[in-house]
Every structure is written in C-alpha cells, then in structure tokens.
Protein backbone atom coordinates (compact mmCIF):
# COMPACT_ATOMS: atom_id res chain seq x y z
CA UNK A 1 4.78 -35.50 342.25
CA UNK A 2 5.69 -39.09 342.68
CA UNK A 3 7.14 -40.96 340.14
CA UNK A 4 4.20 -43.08 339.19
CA UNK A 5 2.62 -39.56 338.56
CA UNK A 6 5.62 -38.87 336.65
CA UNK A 7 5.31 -41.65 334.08
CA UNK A 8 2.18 -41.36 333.57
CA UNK A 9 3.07 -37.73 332.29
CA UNK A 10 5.02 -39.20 329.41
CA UNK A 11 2.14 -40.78 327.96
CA UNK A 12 0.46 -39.18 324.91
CA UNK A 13 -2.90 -38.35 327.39
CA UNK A 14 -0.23 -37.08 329.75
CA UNK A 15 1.45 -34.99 326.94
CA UNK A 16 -1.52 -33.53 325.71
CA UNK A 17 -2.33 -32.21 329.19
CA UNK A 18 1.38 -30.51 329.56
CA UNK A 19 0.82 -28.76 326.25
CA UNK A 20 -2.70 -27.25 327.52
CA UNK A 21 -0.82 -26.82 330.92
CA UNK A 22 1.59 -24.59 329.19
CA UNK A 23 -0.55 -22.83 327.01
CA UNK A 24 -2.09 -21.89 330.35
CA UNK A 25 1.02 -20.16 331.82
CA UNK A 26 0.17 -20.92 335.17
CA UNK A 27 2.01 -18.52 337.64
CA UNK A 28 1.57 -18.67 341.59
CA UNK A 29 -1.50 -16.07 341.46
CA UNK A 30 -3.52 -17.78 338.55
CA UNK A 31 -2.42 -21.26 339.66
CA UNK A 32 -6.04 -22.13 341.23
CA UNK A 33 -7.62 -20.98 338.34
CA UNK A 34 -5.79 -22.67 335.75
CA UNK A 35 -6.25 -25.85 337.89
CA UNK A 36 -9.59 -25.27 337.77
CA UNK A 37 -9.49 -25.33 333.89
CA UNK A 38 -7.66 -28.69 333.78
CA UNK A 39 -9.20 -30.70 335.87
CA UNK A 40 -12.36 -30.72 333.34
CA UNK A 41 -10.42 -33.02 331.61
CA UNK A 42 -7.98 -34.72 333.38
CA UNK A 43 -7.17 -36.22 337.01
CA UNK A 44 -6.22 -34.42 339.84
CA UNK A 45 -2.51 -35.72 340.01
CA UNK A 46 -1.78 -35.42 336.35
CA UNK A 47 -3.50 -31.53 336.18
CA UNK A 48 -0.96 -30.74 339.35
CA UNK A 49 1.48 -32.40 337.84
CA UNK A 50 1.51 -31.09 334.64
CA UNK A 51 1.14 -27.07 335.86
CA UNK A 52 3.77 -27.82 338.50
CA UNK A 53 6.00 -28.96 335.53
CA UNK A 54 4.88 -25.88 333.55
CA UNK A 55 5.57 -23.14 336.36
CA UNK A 56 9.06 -24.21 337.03
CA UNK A 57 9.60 -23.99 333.03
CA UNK A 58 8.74 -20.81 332.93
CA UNK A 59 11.14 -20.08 335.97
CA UNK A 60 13.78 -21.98 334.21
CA UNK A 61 14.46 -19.45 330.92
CA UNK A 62 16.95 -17.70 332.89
CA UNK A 63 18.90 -21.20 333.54
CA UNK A 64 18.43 -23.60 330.82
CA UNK A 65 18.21 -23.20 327.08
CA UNK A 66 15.94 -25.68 326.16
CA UNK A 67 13.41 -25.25 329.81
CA UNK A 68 10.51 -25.54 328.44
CA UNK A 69 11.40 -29.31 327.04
CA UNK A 70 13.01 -30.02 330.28
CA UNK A 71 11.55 -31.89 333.86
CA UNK A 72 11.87 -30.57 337.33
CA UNK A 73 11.08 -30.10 340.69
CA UNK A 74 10.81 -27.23 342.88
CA UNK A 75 13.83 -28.06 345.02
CA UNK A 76 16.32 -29.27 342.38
CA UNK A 77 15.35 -26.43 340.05
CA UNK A 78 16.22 -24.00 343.20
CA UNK A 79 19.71 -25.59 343.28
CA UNK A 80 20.75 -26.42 339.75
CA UNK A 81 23.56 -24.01 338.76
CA UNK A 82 22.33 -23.31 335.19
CA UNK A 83 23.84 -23.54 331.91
CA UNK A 84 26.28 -20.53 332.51
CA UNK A 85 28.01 -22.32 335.48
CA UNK A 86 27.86 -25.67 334.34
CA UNK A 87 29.41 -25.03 331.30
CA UNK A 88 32.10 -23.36 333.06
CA UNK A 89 32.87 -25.62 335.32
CA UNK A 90 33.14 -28.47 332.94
CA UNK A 91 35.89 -27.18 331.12
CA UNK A 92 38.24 -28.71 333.88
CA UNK A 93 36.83 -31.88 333.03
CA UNK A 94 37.36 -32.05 329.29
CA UNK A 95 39.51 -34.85 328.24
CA UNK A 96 39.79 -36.47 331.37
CA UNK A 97 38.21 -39.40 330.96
CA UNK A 98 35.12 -41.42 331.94
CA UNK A 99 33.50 -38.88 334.56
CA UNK A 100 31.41 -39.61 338.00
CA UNK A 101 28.36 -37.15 338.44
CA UNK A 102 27.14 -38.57 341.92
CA UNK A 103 23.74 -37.09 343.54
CA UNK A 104 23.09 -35.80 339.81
CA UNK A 105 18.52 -34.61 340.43
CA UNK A 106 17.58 -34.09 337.37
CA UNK A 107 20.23 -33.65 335.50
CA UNK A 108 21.20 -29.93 335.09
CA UNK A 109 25.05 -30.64 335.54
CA UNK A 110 24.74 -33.48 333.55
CA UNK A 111 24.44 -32.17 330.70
CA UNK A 112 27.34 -29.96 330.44
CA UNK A 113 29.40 -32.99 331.63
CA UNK A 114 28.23 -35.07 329.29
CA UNK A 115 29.78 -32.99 326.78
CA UNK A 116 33.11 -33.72 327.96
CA UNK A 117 32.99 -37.49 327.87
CA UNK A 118 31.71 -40.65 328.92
CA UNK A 119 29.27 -39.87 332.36
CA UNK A 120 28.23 -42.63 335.35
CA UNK A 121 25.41 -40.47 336.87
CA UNK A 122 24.09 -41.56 340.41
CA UNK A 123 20.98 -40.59 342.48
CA UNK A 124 18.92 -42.07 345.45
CA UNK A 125 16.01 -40.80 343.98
CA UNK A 126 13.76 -42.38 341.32
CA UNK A 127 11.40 -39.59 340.27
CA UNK A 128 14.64 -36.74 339.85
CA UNK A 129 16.60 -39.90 338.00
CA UNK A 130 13.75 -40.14 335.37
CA UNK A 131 13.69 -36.73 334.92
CA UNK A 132 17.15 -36.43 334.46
CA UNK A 133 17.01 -39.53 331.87
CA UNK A 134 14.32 -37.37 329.86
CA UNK A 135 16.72 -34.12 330.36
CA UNK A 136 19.67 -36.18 328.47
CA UNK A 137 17.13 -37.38 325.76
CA UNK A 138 15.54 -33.91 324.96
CA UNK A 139 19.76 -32.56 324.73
CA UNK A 140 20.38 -35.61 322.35
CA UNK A 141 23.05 -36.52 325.16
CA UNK A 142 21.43 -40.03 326.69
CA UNK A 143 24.33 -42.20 324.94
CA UNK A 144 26.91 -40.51 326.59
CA UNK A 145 25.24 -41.19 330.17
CA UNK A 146 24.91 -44.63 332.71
CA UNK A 147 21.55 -43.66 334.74
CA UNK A 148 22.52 -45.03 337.98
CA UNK A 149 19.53 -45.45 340.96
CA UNK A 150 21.85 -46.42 343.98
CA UNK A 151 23.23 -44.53 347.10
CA UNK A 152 26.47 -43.17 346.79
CA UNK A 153 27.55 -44.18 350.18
CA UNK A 154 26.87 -47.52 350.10
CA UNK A 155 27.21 -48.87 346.48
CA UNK A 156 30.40 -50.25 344.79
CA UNK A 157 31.28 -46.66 343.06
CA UNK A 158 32.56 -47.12 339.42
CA UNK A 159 36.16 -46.24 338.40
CA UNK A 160 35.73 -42.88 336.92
CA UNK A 161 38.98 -40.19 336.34
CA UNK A 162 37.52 -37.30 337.53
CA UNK A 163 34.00 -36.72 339.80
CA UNK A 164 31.43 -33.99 340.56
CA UNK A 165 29.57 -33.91 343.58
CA UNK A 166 26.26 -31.93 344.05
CA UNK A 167 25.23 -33.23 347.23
CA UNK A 168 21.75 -31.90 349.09
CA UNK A 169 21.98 -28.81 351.11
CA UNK A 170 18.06 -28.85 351.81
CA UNK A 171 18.16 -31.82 353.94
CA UNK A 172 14.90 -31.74 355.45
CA UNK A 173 13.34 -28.89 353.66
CA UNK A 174 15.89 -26.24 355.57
CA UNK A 175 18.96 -24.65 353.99
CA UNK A 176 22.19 -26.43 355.18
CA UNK A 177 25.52 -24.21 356.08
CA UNK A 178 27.41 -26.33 357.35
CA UNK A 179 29.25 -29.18 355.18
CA UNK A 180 28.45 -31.56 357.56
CA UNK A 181 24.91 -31.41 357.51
CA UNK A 182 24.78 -31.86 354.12
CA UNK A 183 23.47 -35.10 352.49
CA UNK A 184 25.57 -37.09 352.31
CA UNK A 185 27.84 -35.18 354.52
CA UNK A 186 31.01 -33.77 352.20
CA UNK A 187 33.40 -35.68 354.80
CA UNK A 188 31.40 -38.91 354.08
CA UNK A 189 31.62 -38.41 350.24
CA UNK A 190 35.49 -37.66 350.37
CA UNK A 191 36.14 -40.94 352.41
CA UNK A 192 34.58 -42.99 349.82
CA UNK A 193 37.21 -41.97 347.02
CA UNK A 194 40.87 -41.85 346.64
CA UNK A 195 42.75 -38.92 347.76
CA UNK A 196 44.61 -38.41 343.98
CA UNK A 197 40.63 -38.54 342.02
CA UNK A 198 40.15 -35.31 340.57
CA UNK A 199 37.32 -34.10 342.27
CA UNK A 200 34.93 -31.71 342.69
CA UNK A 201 32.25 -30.86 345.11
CA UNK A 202 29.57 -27.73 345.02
CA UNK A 203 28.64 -26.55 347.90
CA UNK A 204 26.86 -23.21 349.19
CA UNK A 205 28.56 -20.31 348.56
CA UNK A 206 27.65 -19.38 352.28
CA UNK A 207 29.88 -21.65 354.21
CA UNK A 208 32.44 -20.32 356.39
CA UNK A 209 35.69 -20.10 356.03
CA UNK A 210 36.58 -22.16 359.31
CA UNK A 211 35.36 -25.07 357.84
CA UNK A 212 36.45 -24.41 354.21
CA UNK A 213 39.87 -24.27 355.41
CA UNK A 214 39.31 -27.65 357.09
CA UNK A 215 39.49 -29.08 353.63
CA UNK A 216 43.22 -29.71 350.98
CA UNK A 217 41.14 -27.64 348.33
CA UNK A 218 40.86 -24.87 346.07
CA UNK A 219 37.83 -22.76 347.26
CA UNK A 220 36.32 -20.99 343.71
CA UNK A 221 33.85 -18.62 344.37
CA UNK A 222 31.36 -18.29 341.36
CA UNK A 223 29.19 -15.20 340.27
CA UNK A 224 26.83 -14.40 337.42
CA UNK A 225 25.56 -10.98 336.33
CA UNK A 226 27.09 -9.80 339.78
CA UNK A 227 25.27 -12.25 341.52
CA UNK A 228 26.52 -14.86 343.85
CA UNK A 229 26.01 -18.72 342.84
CA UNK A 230 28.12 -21.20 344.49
CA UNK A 231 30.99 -22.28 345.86
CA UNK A 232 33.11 -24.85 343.91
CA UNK A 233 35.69 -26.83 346.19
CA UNK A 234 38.13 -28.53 344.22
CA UNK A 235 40.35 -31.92 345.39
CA UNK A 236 43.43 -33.55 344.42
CA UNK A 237 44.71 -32.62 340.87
CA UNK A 238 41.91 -30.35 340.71
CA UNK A 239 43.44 -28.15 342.73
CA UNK A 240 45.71 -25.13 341.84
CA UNK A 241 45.54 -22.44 344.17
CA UNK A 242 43.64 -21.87 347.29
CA UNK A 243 41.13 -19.23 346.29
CA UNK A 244 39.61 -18.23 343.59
CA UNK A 245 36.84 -15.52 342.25
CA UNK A 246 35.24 -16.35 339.45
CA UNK A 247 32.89 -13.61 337.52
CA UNK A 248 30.87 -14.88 334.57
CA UNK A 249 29.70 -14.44 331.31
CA UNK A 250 33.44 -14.29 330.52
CA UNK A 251 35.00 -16.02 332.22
CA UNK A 252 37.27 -13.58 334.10
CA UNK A 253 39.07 -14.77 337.44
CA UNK A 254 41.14 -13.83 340.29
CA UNK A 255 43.15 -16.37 342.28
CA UNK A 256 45.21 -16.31 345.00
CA UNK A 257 46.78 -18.43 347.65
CA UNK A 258 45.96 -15.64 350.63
CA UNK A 259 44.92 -12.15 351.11
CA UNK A 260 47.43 -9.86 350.01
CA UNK A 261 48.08 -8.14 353.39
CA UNK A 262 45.75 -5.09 353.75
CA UNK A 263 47.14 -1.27 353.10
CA UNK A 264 46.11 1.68 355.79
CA UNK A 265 42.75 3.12 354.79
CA UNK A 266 42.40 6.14 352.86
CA UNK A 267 39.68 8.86 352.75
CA UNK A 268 37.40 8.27 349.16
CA UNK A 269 38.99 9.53 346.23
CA UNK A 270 38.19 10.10 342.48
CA UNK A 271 36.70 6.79 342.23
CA UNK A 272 35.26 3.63 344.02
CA UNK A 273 35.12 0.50 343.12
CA UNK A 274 32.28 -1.83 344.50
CA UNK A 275 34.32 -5.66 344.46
CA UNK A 276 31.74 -8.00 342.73
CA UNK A 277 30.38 -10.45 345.29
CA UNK A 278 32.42 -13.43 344.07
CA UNK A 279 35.38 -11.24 345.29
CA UNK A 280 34.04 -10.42 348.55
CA UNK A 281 33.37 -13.62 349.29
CA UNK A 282 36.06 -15.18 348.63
CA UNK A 283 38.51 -12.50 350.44
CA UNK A 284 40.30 -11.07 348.01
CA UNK A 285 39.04 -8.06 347.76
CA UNK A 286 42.63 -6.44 348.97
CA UNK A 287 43.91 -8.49 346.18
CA UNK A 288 42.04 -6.42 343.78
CA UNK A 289 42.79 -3.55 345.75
CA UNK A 290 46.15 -4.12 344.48
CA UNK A 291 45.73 -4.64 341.39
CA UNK A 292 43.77 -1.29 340.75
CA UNK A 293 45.86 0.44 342.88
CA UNK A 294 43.60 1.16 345.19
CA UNK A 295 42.95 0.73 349.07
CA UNK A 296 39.88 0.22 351.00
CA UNK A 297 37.75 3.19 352.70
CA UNK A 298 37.63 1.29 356.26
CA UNK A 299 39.19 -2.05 356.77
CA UNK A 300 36.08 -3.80 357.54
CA UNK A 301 34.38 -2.46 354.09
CA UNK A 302 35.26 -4.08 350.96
CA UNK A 303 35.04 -0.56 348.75
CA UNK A 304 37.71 0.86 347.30
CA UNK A 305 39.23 4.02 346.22
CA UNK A 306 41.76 5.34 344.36
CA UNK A 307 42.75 8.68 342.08
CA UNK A 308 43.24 6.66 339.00
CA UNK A 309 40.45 4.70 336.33
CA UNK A 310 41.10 0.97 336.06
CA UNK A 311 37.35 -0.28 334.65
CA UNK A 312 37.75 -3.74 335.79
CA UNK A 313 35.55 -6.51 335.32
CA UNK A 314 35.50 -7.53 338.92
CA UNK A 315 34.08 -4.03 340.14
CA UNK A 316 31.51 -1.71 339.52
CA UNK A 317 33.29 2.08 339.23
CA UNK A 318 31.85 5.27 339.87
CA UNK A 319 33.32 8.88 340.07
CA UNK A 320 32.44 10.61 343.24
CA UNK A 321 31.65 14.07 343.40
CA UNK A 322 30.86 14.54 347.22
CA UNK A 323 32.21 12.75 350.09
CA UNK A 324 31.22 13.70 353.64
CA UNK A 325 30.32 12.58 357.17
CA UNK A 326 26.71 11.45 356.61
CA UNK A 327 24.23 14.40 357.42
CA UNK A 328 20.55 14.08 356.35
CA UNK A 329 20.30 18.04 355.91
CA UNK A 330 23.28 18.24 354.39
CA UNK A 331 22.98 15.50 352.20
CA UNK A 332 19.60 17.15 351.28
CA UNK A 333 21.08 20.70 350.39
CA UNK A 334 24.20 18.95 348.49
CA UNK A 335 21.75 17.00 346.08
CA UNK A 336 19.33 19.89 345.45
CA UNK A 337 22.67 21.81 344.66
CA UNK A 338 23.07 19.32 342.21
CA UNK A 339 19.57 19.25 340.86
CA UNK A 340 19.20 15.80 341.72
CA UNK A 341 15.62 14.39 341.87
CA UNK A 342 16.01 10.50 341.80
CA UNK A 343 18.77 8.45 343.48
CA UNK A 344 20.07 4.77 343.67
CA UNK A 345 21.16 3.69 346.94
CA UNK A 346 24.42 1.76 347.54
CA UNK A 347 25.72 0.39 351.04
CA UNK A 348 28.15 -1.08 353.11
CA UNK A 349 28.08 -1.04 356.55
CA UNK A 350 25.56 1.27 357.02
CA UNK A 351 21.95 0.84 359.08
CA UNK A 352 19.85 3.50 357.10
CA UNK A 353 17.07 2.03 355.39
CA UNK A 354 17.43 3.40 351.96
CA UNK A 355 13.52 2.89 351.38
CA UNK A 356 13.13 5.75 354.25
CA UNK A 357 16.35 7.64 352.88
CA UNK A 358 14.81 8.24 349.58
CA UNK A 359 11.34 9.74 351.15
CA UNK A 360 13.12 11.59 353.88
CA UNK A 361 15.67 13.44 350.92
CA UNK A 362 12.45 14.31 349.09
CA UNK A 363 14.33 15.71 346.12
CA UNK A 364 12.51 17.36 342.94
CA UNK A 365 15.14 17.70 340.41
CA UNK A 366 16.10 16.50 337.21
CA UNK A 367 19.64 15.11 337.58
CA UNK A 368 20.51 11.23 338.73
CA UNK A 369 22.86 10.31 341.32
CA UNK A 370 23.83 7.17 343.25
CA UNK A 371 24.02 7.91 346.90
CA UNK A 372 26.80 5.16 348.65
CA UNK A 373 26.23 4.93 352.75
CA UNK A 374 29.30 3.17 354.13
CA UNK A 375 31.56 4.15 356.97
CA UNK A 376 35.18 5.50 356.79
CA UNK A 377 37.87 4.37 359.19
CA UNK A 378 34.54 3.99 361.49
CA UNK A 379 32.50 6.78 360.73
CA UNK A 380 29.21 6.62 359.15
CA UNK A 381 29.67 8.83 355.22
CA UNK A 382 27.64 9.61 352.21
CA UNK A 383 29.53 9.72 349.28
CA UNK A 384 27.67 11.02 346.30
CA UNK A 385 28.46 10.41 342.44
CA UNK A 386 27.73 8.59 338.76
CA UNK A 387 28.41 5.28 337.85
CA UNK A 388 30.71 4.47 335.45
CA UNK A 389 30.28 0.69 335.12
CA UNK A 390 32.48 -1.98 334.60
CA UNK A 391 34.61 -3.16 332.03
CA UNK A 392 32.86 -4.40 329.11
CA UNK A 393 32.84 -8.34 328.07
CA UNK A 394 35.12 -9.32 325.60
C-alpha cells in the first residue's frame, strides 16, 4: 500500500469498503476469495488495501486493545512490541519531560509514551507516519504528539529529556543481528545525541553479547507469557545496572551487574526449574540459581535443581519422579509402570526429535507426564515428572 492508496482509505467510499473488508474476515487461505468479493465494487488498490488492513487487525488482538480501529503494515505490525511492553517500558519515562520517539511506524510505542507527556515523533516514512497520526486519533492521544516526516540522521533533532529509539532491523526485507546493520545503525543514532539524554533504544533480543557489551548500557531482557520479545538497551541516566530480566504481566524482574559465579553441577533432584527465556537470555540464570537455592544439572544447561519448592515467577517447576541416563526401552517400561499414555516433551541440549519420541514410546495409558531430555554433566538423561507451574501473578 502506498500512501496515496492510504488516503484514499479514509474517505467515506474507502470506509465503507474496510467495514465490508472486515465483515469478510479475510485470513491467508480465503484471501483470494474475499478479494474476489470486493472487487465487484471497488478498485483493485483500495479492495487490497482494505483486506490487507483487515488481516493484520485480526492478527493484532493479541497486541493492541483497540486493533481493529488501528492502521498497519505487515512489517511494522511484526515488530511493534504491543501494549504489554510498551506500557512497561514507559513507566521510566513518566515525568520526565517532553519525550523523543524517533523511527516511531505507525505508532504502537507512541501511544504508551504519549501517556507520559508531551511526544516529538519522527519517521522517514510517509505512509507508516499517517498511520501512526490515525493510531493517536482513534486513542484520543493526537494533542499530546508533533508528527514529524524527517530523517533522524540528518534533521536538526528537537530538545527532548528523554528518547526512544525503535530503529529498523528488517533493512532490506532480512532480519538484522547485528546493531550495526540496523537502520539507522544504533552507533549512528547514539552520535547524534548527548551522552547524559536519557535514552533508550530496542533492539532484537537476539544480539550477542560481544556487541552488547560494546555499549555503557543496561541490557533488559523482556518476556511475555514466557515468550521472548526484545531487548531494551538503556543509556545515560537510564541506566542502573547492567542486566536485567524482565517477565511480564507483572512486572517481576531480576537484575544484576554479572553472573553470579556458577556452583559445581549436581545430579536432578526433587525439583527443576526451567529459567523463563528472559532469564536465559540475559545470563542470569545462575543468579536465579541462587536465589532458589538451586544449581544447574550441566553447566552448559540452564535447568535447575534443587531438594526444596521455591514457585518462582521466573521458572516453570516440576517434581521429578525418574531421573536416568536416557534409554528408549527403559524409558518405555518406566512410563508404562506409571500408566502413562500421553506426554509433553521438554529439552535442553538434547538432539531427539520429540515428534519421533512420542511415536517410538507408543504408550497406552491413562496417566500424564512431561518427559525433560537434557544432558547431565555431559550425558544425554530423561528425567520424568509433573509440572507444578509457576508462581501465580499478583
């Protein structure tokens, strides 16, 4: 969609055909079809347009409250963070002042900004800047935002007290690692602002730790639902400690400056704890160890054990009940034992294919069991129990 295309979307005949667009609930398999139906009235730009807007509504529930009043495209839908981390992440922003959202798409972050003061929003892009402007109106939030079509790099940046950075890590339709190949490059964004700003910059939660620690920051590592979102670095004031794990809804968080110094392995215990990703990720998974008094199984695995129950919400528990060098016979015979006819599959450091695991166990019982392949101190296990969860959110 171009922005032309765009515009003419926001005109009553371009309304009407958004409405029958979403009445249509046009999904990948029935898109042709549903074309098909619109194009009897309408042109062949505004039908795309309007199901293209339509199918990434409908992807957008799980992110955005109001999606289905809201503008998109493929790509900046992909990256936006959602209400759940943007909301988060603005509460480091509140009462600082007039605040710089610079590469801003369509507004996702934006919003949540927005309702922590006074926002100068840039982007290089047109089309995602329009959509962002009719993001702000449909939130009631357009007063509190400066739409600003100019590239970061090269225009005289406002004075702002604090900024957030969502720079493109799909530059040229491929996933970007690397900091550098981002655009604009992180270095090139940092060299525009003064090192005291408050600032901070997303960036994929991917990137290695070679080049994180290139950076004065505090790495945050954010999850959702036990699933792994970004990576927040945070400049200048901004910045507390030098890692962080982050688990949301909650928000519950473990920081540290280093990795507490790992203790020998031990052979699995009572219980094991599977760190949430955000811990893994961010290293400090023998930081939790500590905390739960626990250690890992091998020191290249990031589960735990321990005798004792600490439900935690950075780990998923479970209470073993077998825990041997991994056999497929006698993994078989154990499980029958046990009445077992259905298992989930866990693992770390383990090549089995669980699809082929479940068919080659070919149990007939009653009973559930999660099955965990991982290795201990270098040899391949099975440890077999019942999850206990997590602990629950206040």
């Amino acid at each position: 969609m171009d922005l032309a295309t765009f515009q003419l979307l926001l005109t009553p005949p371009g309304q009407a055909a958004l409405d029958e667009a979403m009445t249509l609930r046009p999904t990948e398999a029935n898109y042709l079809a549903c074309y098909g139906r619109l194009i009897r009235h309408v042109s062949s730009n505004l039908a795309r347009a309007a199901l293209d807007i339509a199918l990434l509504r409908a992807r957008a529930h799980s992110k955005f409250t109001h999606a289905d009043q809201m503008y998109f495209t493929r790509e900046a839908l992909e990256q936006s963070s959602g209400e759940v981390v943007s909301h988060y992440r603005a509460h480091r922003f509140e009462g600082i002042g007039t605040i710089g959202d610079f590469c801003c798409g369509i507004g996702g972050d934006t919003l949540a900004l927005a309702r922590c003061g006074a926002v100068v929003a840039i982007d290089l892009d047109p089309l995602r800047l329009a959509m962002a402007r009719e993001n702000l109106t449909v939130h009631e939030l357009i007063a509190q935002v400066s739409l600003v079509e100019a590239d970061v790099l090269t225009v005289a940046l406002p004075r702002v007290n604090a900024l957030f950075l969502d720079p493109d890590r799909r530059a040229g339709g491929q996933r970007r690692l690397s900091l550098k190949e981002y655009r604009p490059s992180v270095d090139a964004l940092l060299s525009r602002v003064s090192p005291d700003l408050p600032v901070a910059i997303k960036v994929a939660p991917g990137v290695p730790w070679p080049e994180l620690n290139g950076y004065q920051a505090e790495a945050e590592f954010v999850s959702v639902h036990g699933e792994l979102k970004e990576c927040l670095l945070w400049f200048g004031p901004f910045r507390s400690v030098n890692r962080r794990a982050t688990v949301l809804p909650g928000p519950h968080t473990l920081a540290s400056d280093s990795p507490t110094a790992p203790a020998p392995p031990r052979a699995p215990l009572t219980y094991l704890y599977d760190p949430d990703p955000a811990i893994v990720r961010s290293g400090l998974v023998t930081n939790l160890g500590e905390q739960l008094n626990a250690r890992q199984l091998d020191s290249t695995i990031a589960y735990l054990t321990s005798e004792t129950l600490h439900l935690t919400p950075f780990a998923q528990c479970y209470q073993l009940e077998e825990a041997h060098p991994f056999h497929l016979r006698r993994l078989r015979e154990r499980l029958r034992n046990l009445d077992v006819g259905h298992i989930t599959v866990l693992k770390r450091g383990s090549a089995i294919d669980t699809g082929d695991l479940q068919k080659l166990l070919k149990l007939k019982g009653k009973q559930h069991r999660v099955v965990i392949l991982t290795r201990v101190e270098g040899q391949p296990y099975a440890l077999v129990g019942r999850s206990i969860g997590s602990a629950p959110e206040k």
